[in-house]
C-alpha atoms as a PDB file:
ATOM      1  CA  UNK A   1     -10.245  21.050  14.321  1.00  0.00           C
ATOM      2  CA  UNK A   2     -13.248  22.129  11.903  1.00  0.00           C
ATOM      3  CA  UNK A   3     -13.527  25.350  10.215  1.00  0.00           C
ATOM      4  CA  UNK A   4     -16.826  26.505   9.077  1.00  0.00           C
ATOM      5  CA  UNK A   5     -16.806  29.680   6.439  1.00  0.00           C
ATOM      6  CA  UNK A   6     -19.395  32.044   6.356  1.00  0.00           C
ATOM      7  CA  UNK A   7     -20.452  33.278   2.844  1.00  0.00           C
ATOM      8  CA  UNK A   8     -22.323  36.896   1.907  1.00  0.00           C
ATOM      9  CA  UNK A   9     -24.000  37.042  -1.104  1.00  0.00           C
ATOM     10  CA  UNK A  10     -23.475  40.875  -2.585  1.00  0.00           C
ATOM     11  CA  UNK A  11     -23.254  42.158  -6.194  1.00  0.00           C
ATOM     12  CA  UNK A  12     -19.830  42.103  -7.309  1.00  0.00           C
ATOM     13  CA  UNK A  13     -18.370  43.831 -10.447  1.00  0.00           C
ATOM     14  CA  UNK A  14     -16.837  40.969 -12.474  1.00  0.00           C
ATOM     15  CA  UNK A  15     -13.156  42.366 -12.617  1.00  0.00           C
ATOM     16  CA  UNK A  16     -13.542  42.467  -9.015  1.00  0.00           C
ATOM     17  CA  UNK A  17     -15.170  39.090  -8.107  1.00  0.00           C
ATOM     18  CA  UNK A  18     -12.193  36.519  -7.888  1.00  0.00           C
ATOM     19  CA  UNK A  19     -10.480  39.065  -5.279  1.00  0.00           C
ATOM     20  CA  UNK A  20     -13.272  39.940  -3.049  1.00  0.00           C
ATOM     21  CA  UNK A  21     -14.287  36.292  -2.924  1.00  0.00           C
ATOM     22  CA  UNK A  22     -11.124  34.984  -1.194  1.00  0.00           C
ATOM     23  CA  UNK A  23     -11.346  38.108   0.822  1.00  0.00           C
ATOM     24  CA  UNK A  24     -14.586  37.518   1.784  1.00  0.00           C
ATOM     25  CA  UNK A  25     -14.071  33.489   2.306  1.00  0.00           C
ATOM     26  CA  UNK A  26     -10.925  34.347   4.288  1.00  0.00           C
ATOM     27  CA  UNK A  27     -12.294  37.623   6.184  1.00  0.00           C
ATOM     28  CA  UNK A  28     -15.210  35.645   7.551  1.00  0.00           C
ATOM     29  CA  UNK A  29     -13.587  32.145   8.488  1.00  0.00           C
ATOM     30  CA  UNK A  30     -13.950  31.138  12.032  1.00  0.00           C
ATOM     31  CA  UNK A  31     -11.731  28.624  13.592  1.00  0.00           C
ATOM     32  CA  UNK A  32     -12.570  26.273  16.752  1.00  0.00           C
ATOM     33  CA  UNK A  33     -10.369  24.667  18.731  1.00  0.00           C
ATOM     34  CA  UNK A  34      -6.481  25.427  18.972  1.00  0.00           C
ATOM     35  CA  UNK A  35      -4.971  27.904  16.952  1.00  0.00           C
ATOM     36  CA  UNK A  36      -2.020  26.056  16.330  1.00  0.00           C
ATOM     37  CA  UNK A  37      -3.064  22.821  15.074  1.00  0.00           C
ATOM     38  CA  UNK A  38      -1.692  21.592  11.591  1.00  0.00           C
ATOM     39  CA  UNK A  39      -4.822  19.786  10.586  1.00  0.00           C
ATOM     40  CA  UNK A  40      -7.659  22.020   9.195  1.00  0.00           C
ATOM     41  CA  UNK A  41     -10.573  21.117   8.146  1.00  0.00           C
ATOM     42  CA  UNK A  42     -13.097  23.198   6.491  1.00  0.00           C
ATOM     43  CA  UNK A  43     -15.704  23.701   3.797  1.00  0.00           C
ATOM     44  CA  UNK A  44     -15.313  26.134   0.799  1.00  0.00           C
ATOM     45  CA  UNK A  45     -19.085  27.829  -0.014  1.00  0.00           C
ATOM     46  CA  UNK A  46     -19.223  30.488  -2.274  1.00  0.00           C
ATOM     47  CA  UNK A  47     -17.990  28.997  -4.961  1.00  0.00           C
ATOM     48  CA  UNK A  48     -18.876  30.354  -8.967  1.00  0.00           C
ATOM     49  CA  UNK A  49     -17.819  26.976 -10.081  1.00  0.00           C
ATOM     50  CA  UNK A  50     -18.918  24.025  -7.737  1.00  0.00           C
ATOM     51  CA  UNK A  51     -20.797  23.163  -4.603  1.00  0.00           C
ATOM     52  CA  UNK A  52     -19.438  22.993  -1.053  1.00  0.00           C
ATOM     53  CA  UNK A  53     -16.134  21.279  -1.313  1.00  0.00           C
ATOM     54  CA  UNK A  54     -14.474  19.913   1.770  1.00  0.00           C
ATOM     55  CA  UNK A  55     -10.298  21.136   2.160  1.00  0.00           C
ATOM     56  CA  UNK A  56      -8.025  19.121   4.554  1.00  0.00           C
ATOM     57  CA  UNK A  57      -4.702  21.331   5.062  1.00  0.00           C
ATOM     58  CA  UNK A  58      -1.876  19.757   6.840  1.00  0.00           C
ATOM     59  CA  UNK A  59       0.514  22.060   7.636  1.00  0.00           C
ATOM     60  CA  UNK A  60       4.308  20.935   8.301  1.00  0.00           C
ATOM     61  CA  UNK A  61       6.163  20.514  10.893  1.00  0.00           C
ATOM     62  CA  UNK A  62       8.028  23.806  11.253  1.00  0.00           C
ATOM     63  CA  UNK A  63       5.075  26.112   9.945  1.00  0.00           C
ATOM     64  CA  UNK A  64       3.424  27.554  13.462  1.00  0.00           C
ATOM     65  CA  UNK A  65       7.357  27.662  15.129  1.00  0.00           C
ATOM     66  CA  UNK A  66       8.167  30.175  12.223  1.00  0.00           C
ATOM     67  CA  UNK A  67       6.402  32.535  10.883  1.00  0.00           C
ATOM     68  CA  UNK A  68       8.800  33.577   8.269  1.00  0.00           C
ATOM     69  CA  UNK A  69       9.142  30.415   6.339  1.00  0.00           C
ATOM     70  CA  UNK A  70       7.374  29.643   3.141  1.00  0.00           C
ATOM     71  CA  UNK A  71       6.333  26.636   1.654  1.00  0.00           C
ATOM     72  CA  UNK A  72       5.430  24.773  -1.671  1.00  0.00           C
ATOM     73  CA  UNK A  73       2.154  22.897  -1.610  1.00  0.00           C
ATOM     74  CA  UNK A  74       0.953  19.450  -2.843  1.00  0.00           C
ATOM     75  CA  UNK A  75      -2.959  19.306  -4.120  1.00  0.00           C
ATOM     76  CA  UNK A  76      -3.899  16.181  -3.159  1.00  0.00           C
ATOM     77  CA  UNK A  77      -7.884  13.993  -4.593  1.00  0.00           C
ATOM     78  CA  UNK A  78      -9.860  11.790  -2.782  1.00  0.00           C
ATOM     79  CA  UNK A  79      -8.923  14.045   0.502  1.00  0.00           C
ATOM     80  CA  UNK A  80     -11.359  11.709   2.619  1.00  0.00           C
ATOM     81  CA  UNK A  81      -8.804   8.936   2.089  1.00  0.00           C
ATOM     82  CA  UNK A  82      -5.442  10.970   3.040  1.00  0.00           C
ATOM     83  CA  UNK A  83      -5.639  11.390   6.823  1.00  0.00           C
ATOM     84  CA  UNK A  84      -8.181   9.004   9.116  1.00  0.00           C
ATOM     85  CA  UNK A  85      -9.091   5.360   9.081  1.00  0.00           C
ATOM     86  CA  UNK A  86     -12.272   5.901   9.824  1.00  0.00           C
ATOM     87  CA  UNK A  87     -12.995   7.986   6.735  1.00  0.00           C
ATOM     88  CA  UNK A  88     -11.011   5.809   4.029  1.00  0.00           C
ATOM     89  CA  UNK A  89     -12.270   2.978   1.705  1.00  0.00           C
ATOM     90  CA  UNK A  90     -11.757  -0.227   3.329  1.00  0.00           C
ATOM     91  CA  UNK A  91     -10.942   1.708   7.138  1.00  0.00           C
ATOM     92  CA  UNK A  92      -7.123   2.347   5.541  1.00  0.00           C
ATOM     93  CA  UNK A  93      -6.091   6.141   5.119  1.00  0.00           C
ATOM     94  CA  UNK A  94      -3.245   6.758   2.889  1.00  0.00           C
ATOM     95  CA  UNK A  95      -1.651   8.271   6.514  1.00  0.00           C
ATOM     96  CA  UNK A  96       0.138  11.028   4.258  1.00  0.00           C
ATOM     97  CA  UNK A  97      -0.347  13.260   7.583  1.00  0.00           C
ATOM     98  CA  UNK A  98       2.562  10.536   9.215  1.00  0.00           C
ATOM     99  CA  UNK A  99       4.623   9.333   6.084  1.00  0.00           C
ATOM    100  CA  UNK A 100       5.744  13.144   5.249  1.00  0.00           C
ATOM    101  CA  UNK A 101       6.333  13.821   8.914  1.00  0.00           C
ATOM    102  CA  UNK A 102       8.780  10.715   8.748  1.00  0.00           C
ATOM    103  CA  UNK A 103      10.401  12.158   5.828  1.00  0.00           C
ATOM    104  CA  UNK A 104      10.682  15.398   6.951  1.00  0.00           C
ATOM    105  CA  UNK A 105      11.926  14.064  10.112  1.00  0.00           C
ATOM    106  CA  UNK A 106      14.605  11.772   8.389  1.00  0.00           C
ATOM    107  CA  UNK A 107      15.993  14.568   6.728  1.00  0.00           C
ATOM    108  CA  UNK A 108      14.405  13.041   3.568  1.00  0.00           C
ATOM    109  CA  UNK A 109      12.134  15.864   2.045  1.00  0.00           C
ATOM    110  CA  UNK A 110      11.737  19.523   2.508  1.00  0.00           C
ATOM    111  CA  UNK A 111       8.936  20.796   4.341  1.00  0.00           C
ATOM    112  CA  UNK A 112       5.973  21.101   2.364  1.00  0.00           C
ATOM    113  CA  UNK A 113       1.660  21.991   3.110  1.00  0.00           C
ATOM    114  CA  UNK A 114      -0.452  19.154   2.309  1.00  0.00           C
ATOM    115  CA  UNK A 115      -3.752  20.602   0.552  1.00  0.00           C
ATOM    116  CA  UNK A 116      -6.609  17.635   0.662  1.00  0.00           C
ATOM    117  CA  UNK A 117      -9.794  17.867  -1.909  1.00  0.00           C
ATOM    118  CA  UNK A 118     -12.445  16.145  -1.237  1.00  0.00           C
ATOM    119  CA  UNK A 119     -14.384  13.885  -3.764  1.00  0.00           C
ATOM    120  CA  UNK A 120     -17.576  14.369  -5.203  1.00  0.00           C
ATOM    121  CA  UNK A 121     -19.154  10.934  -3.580  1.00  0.00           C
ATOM    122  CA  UNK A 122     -21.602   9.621  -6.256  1.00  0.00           C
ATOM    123  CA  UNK A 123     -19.902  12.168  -8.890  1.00  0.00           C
ATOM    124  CA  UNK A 124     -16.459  11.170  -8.055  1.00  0.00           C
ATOM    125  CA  UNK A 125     -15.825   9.733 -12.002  1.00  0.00           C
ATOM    126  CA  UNK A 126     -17.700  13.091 -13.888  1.00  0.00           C
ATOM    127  CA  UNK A 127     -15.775  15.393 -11.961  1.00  0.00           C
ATOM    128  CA  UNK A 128     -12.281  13.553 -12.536  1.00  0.00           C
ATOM    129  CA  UNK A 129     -12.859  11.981 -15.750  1.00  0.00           C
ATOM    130  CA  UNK A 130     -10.413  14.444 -18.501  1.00  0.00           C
ATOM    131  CA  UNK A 131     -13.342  16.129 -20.257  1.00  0.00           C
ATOM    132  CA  UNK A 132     -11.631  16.868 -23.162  1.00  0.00           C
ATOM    133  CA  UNK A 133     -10.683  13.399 -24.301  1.00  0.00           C
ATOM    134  CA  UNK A 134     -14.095  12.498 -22.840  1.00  0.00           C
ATOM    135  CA  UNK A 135     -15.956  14.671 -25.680  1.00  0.00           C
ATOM    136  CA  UNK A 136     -14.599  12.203 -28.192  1.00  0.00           C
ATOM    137  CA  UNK A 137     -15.700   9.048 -27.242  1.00  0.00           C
ATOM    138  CA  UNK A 138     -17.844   7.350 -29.367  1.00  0.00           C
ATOM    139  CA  UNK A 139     -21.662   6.909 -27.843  1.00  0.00           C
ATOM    140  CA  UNK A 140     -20.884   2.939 -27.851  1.00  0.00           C
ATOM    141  CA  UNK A 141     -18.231   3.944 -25.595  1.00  0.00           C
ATOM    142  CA  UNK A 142     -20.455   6.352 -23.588  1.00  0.00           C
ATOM    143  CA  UNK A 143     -22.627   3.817 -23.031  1.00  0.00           C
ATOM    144  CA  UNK A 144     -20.307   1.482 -21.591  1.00  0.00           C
ATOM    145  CA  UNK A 145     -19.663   4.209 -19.319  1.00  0.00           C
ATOM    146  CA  UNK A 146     -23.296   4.967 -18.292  1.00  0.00           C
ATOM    147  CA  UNK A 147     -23.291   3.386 -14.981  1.00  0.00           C
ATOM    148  CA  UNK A 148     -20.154   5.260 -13.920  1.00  0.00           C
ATOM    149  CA  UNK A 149     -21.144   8.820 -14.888  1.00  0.00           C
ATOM    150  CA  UNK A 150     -23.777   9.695 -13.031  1.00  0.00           C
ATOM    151  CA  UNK A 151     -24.187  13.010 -14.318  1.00  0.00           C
ATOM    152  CA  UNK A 152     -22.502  14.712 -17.260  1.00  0.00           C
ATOM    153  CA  UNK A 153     -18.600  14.926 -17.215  1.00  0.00           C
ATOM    154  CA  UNK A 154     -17.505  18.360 -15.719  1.00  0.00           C
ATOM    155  CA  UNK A 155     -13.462  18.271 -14.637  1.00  0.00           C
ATOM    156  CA  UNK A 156     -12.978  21.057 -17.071  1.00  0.00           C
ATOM    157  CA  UNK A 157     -15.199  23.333 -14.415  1.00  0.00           C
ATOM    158  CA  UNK A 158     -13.356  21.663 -10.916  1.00  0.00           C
ATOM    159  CA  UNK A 159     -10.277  22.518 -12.706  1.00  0.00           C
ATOM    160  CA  UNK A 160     -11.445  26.179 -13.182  1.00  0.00           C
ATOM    161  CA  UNK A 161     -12.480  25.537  -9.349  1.00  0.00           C
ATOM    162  CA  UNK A 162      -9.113  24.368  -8.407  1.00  0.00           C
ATOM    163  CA  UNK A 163      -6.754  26.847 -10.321  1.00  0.00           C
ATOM    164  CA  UNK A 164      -8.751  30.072  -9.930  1.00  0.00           C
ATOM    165  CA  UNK A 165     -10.534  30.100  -6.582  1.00  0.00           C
ATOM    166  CA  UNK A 166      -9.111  27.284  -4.377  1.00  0.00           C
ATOM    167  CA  UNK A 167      -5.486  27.704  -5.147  1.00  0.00           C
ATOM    168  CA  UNK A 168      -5.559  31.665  -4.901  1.00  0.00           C
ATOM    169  CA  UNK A 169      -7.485  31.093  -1.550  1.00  0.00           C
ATOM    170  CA  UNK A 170      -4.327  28.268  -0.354  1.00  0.00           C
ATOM    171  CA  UNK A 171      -1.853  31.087  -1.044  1.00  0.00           C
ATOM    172  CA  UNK A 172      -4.018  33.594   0.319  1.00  0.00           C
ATOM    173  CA  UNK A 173      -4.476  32.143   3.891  1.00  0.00           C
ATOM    174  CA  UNK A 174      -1.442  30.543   4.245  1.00  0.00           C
ATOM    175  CA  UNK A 175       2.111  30.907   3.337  1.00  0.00           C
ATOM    176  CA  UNK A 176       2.881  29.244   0.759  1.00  0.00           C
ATOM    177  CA  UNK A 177       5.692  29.593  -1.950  1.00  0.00           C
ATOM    178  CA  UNK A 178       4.121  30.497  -5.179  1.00  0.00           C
ATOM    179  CA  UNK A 179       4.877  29.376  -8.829  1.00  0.00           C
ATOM    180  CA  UNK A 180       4.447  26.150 -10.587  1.00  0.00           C
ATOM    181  CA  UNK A 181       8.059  25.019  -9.193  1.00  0.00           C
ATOM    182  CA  UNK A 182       6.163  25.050  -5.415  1.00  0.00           C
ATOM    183  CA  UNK A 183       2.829  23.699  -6.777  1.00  0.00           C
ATOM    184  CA  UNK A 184       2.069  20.142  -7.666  1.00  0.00           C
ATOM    185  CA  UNK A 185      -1.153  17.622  -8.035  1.00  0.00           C
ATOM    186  CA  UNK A 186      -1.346  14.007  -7.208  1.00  0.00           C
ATOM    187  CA  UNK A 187      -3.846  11.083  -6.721  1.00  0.00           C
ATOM    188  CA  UNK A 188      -4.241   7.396  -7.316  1.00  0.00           C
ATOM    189  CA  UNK A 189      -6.864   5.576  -9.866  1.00  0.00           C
ATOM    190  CA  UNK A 190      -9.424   8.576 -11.320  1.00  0.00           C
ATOM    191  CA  UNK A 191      -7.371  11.034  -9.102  1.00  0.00           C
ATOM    192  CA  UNK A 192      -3.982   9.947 -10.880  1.00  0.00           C
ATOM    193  CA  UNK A 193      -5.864  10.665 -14.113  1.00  0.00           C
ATOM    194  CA  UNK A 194      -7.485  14.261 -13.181  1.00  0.00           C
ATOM    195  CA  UNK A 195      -3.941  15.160 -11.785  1.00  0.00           C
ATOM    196  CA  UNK A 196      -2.335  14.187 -15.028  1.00  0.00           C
ATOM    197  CA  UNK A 197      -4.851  16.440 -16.746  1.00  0.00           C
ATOM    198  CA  UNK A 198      -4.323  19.247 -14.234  1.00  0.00           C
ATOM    199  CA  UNK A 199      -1.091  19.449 -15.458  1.00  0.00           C
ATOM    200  CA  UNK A 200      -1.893  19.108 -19.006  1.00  0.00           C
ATOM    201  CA  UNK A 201      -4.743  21.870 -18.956  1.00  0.00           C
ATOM    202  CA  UNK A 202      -2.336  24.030 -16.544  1.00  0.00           C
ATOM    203  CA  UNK A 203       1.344  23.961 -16.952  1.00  0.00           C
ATOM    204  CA  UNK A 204       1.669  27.433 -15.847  1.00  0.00           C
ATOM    205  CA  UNK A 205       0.550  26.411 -12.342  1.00  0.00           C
ATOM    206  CA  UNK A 206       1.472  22.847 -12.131  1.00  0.00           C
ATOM    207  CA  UNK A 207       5.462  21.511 -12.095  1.00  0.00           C
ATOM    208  CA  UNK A 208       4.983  18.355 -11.427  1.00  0.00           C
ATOM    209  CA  UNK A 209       2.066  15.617 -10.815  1.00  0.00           C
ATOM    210  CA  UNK A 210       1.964  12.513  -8.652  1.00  0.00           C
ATOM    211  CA  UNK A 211      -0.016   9.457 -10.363  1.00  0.00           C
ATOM    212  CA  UNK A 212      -0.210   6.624  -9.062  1.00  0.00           C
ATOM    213  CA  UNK A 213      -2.123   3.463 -10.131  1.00  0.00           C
ATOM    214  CA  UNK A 214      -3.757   5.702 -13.073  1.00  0.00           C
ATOM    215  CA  UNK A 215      -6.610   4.767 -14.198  1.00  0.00           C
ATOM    216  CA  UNK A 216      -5.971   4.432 -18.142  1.00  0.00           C
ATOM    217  CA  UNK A 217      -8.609   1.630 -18.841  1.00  0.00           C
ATOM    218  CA  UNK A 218     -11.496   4.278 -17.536  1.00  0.00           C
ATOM    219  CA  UNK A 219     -14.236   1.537 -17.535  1.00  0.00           C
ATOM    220  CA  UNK A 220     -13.819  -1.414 -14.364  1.00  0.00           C
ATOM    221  CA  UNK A 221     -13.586  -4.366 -16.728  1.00  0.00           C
ATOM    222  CA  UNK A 222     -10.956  -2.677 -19.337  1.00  0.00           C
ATOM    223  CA  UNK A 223     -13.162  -3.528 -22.309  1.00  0.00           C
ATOM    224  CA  UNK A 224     -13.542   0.489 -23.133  1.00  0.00           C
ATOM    225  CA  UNK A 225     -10.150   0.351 -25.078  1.00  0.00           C
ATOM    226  CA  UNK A 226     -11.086   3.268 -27.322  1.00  0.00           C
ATOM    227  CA  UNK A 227     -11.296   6.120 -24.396  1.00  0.00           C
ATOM    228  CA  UNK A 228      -7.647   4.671 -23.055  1.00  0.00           C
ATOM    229  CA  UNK A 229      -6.993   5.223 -26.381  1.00  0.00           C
ATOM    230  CA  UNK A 230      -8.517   9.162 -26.383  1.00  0.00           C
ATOM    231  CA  UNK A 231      -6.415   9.369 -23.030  1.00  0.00           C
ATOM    232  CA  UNK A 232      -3.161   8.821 -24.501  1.00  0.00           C
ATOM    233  CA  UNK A 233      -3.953  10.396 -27.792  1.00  0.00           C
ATOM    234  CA  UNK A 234      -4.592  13.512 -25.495  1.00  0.00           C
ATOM    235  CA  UNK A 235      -1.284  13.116 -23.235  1.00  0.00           C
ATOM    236  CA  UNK A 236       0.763  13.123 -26.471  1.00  0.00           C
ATOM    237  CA  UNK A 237      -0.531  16.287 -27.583  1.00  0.00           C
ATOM    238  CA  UNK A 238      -0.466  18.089 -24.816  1.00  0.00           C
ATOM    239  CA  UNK A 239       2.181  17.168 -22.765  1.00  0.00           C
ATOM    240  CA  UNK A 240       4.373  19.873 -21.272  1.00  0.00           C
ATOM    241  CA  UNK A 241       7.591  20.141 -21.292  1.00  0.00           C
ATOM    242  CA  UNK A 242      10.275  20.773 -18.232  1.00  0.00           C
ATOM    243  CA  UNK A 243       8.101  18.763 -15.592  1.00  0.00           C
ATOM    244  CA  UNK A 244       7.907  16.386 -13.103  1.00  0.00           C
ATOM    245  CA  UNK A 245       6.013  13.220 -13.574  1.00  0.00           C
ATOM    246  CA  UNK A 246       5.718  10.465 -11.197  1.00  0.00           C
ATOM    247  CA  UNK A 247       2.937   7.106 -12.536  1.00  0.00           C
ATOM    248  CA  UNK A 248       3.037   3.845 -10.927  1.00  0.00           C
ATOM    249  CA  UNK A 249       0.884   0.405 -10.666  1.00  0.00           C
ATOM    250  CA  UNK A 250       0.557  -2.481  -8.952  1.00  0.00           C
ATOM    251  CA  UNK A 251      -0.029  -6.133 -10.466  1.00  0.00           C
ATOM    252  CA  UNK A 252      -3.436  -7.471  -8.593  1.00  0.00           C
ATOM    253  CA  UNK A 253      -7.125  -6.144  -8.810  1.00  0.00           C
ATOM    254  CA  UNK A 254      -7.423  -3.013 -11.205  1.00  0.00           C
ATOM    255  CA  UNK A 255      -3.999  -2.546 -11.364  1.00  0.00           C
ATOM    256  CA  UNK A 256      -3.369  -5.632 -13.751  1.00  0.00           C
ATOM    257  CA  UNK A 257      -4.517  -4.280 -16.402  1.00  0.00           C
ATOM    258  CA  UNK A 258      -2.565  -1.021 -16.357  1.00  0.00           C
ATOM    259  CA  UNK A 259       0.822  -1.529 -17.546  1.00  0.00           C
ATOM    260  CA  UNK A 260       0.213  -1.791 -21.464  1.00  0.00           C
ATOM    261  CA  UNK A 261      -1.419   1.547 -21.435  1.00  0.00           C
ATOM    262  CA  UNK A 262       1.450   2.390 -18.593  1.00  0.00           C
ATOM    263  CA  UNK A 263       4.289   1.558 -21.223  1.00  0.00           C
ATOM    264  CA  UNK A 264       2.290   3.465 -23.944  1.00  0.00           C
ATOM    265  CA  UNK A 265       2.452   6.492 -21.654  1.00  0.00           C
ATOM    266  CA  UNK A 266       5.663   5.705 -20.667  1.00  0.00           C
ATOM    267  CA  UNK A 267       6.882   5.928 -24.431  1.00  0.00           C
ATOM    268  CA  UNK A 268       5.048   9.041 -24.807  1.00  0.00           C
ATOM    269  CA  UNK A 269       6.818  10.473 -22.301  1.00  0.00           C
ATOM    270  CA  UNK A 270      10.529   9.271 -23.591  1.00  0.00           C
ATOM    271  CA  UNK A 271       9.592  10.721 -26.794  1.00  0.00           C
ATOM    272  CA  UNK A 272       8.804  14.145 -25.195  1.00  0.00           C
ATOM    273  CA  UNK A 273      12.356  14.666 -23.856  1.00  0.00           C
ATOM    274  CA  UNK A 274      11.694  13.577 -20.475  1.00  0.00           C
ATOM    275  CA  UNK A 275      14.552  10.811 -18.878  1.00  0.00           C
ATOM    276  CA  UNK A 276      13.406   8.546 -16.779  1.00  0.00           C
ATOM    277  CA  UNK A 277      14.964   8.498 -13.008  1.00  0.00           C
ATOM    278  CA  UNK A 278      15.659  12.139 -13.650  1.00  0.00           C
ATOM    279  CA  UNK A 279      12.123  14.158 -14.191  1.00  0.00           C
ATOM    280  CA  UNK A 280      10.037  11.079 -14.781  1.00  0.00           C
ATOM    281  CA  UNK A 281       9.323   8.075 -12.773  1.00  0.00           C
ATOM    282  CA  UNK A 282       7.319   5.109 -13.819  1.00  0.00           C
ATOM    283  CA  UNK A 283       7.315   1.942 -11.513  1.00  0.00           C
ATOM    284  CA  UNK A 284       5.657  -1.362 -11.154  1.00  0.00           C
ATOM    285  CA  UNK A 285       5.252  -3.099  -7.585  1.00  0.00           C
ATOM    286  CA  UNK A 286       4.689  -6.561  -8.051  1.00  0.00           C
ATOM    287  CA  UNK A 287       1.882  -8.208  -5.091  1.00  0.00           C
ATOM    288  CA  UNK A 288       0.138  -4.644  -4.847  1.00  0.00           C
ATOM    289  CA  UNK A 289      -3.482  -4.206  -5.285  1.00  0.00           C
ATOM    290  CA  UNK A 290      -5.839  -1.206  -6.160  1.00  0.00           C
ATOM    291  CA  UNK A 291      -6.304  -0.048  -2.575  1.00  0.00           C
ATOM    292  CA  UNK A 292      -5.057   2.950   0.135  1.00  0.00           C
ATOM    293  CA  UNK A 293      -3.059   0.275   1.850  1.00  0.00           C
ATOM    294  CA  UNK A 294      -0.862  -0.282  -1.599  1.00  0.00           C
ATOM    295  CA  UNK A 295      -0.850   3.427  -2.147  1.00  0.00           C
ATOM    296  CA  UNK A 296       0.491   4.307   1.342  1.00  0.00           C
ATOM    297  CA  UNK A 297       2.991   1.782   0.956  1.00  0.00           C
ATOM    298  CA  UNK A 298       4.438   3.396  -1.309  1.00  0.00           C
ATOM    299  CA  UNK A 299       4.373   7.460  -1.017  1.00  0.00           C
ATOM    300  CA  UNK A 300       7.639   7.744   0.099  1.00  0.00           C
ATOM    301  CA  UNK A 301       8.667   7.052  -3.378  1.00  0.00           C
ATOM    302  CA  UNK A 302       6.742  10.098  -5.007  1.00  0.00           C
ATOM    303  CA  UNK A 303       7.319  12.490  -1.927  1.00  0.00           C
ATOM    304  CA  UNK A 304      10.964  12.245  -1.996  1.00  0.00           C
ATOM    305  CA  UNK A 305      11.223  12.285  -6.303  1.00  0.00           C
ATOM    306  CA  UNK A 306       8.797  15.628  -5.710  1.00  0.00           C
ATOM    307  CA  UNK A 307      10.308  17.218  -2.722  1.00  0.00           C
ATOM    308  CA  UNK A 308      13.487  15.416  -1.722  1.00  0.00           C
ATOM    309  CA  UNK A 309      16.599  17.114  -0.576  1.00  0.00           C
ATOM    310  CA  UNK A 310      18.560  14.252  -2.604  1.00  0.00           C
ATOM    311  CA  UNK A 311      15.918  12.721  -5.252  1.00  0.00           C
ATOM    312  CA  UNK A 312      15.607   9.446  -5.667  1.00  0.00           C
ATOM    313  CA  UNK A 313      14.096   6.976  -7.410  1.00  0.00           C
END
């Protein structure tokens, strides 16, 4: 089922503009197909921040049977890859959509809405690369990085994007439980690094983020040691407290040359209070590559440490 949103353009007063925007983007959504269908799919327009940005919802299992329930939500990047083969790197779809319905099924997790951001294609790296770590590269560094930025770095403004428009807009249409204890990030590679800096920038909305195969090396050949450096410089300083953090890797492709700066943020971590097994997981599959096929392999683990009725690691 698509969704497509019509947008008016009208002079707002400022104090009023973040509320009559996801009145207006809600007000003026028109849905085809069946009503009750858990997968939506539509385009957010109208946005002070960004472009059009594609959101895939997936609702859970018990959400159109009652409408009195409430549930907390999981922001997930790189939606294109979450749901369907035939929009996924390599034809493989992280098949979240089936792995939580398993879980939920099982008796595993608690029921939970699936929130799916789209990518910005060709801008993918500037709008998930941490900007403020970014900012103090060196320009050798920066130029290392050329062919990967395509335009400047701006995840400070999709963060602005995600916390004060889409989010409020999430709650708004559906019925979600509010709260940073109901709201959590996750993605793999550049998205396990944005989501770590979601929660960095926004610990008041944020409890807990899912990163997997994290991109710490930021350039493809790991020869830009000083910005993994910047990276972890930046996760030390502003790493909140009471959280939930979930990183892992694999040991083949991009993925080999993660766990030194893994164990770096892994110490970071330690030395921040958190105990591992408890509100911190780091682990290392051995055989898995840097792909959707590894990452899907493996969800189960972060679903159940996030939303399990008995967590585990």
């Amino acid at each position: 089922m698509k969704y497509s949103i019509m947008f008016f353009q009208i002079k707002l007063k400022p104090i009023n503009h973040k509320l009559i925007t996801i009145f207006l983007m809600t007000l003026f959504l028109s849905i085809h197909g069946q009503q009750d269908s858990r997968y939506h799919e539509q385009s957010y327009v109208g946005s002070s921040y960004l472009g059009e940005k594609t959101i895939r919802v997936y609702l859970p299992p018990s959400y159109t049977k009652n409408n009195d329930n409430q549930y907390p939500v999981l922001y997930m990047m790189d939606g294109q890859n979450l749901f369907f083969d035939s929009l996924a790197y390599f034809g493989r779809s992280w098949r979240i959509s089936d792995i939580s319905d398993q879980l939920v099924k099982d008796k595993y997790v608690k029921e939970f809405i699936i929130v799916g951001i789209d990518h910005a294609g060709i801008n993918r790296f500037s709008e998930y690369m941490p900007e403020k770590p970014f900012k103090s590269f060196s320009n050798n560094t920066n130029n290392r990085l050329k062919h990967q930025a395509k335009t400047n770095i701006y995840s400070d403004t999709f963060l602005m994007f995600f916390v004060n428009e889409l989010i409020p807009f999430i709650q708004n249409k559906y019925r979600t439980m509010l709260g940073p204890n109901n709201t959590f990030v996750g993605g793999s590679s550049m998205g396990g690094l944005i989501s770590m800096y979601a929660l960095c920038e926004y610990p008041e909305v944020f409890g807990g983020a899912i990163c997997m195969s994290t991109h710490w090396p930021v350039s493809l050949d790991n020869t830009t040691i000083e910005a993994s450096d910047e990276l972890l410089a930046y996760f030390s300083k502003h790493i909140p407290s009471g959280k939930l953090w979930y990183f892992d890797h694999g040991t083949l492709g991009l993925d080999k040359d993660y766990e030194p700066y893994q164990l770096k943020a892994d110490e970071i971590l330690n030395t921040n209070g958190y105990t591992r097994g408890k509100n911190w997981i780091t682990r290392k599959f051995k055989d898995h590559d840097h792909n959707e096929e590894a990452w899907s392999s493996r969800l189960e683990i972060p679903l159940q440490f996030i939303f399990g009725i008995n967590k585990t690691e």
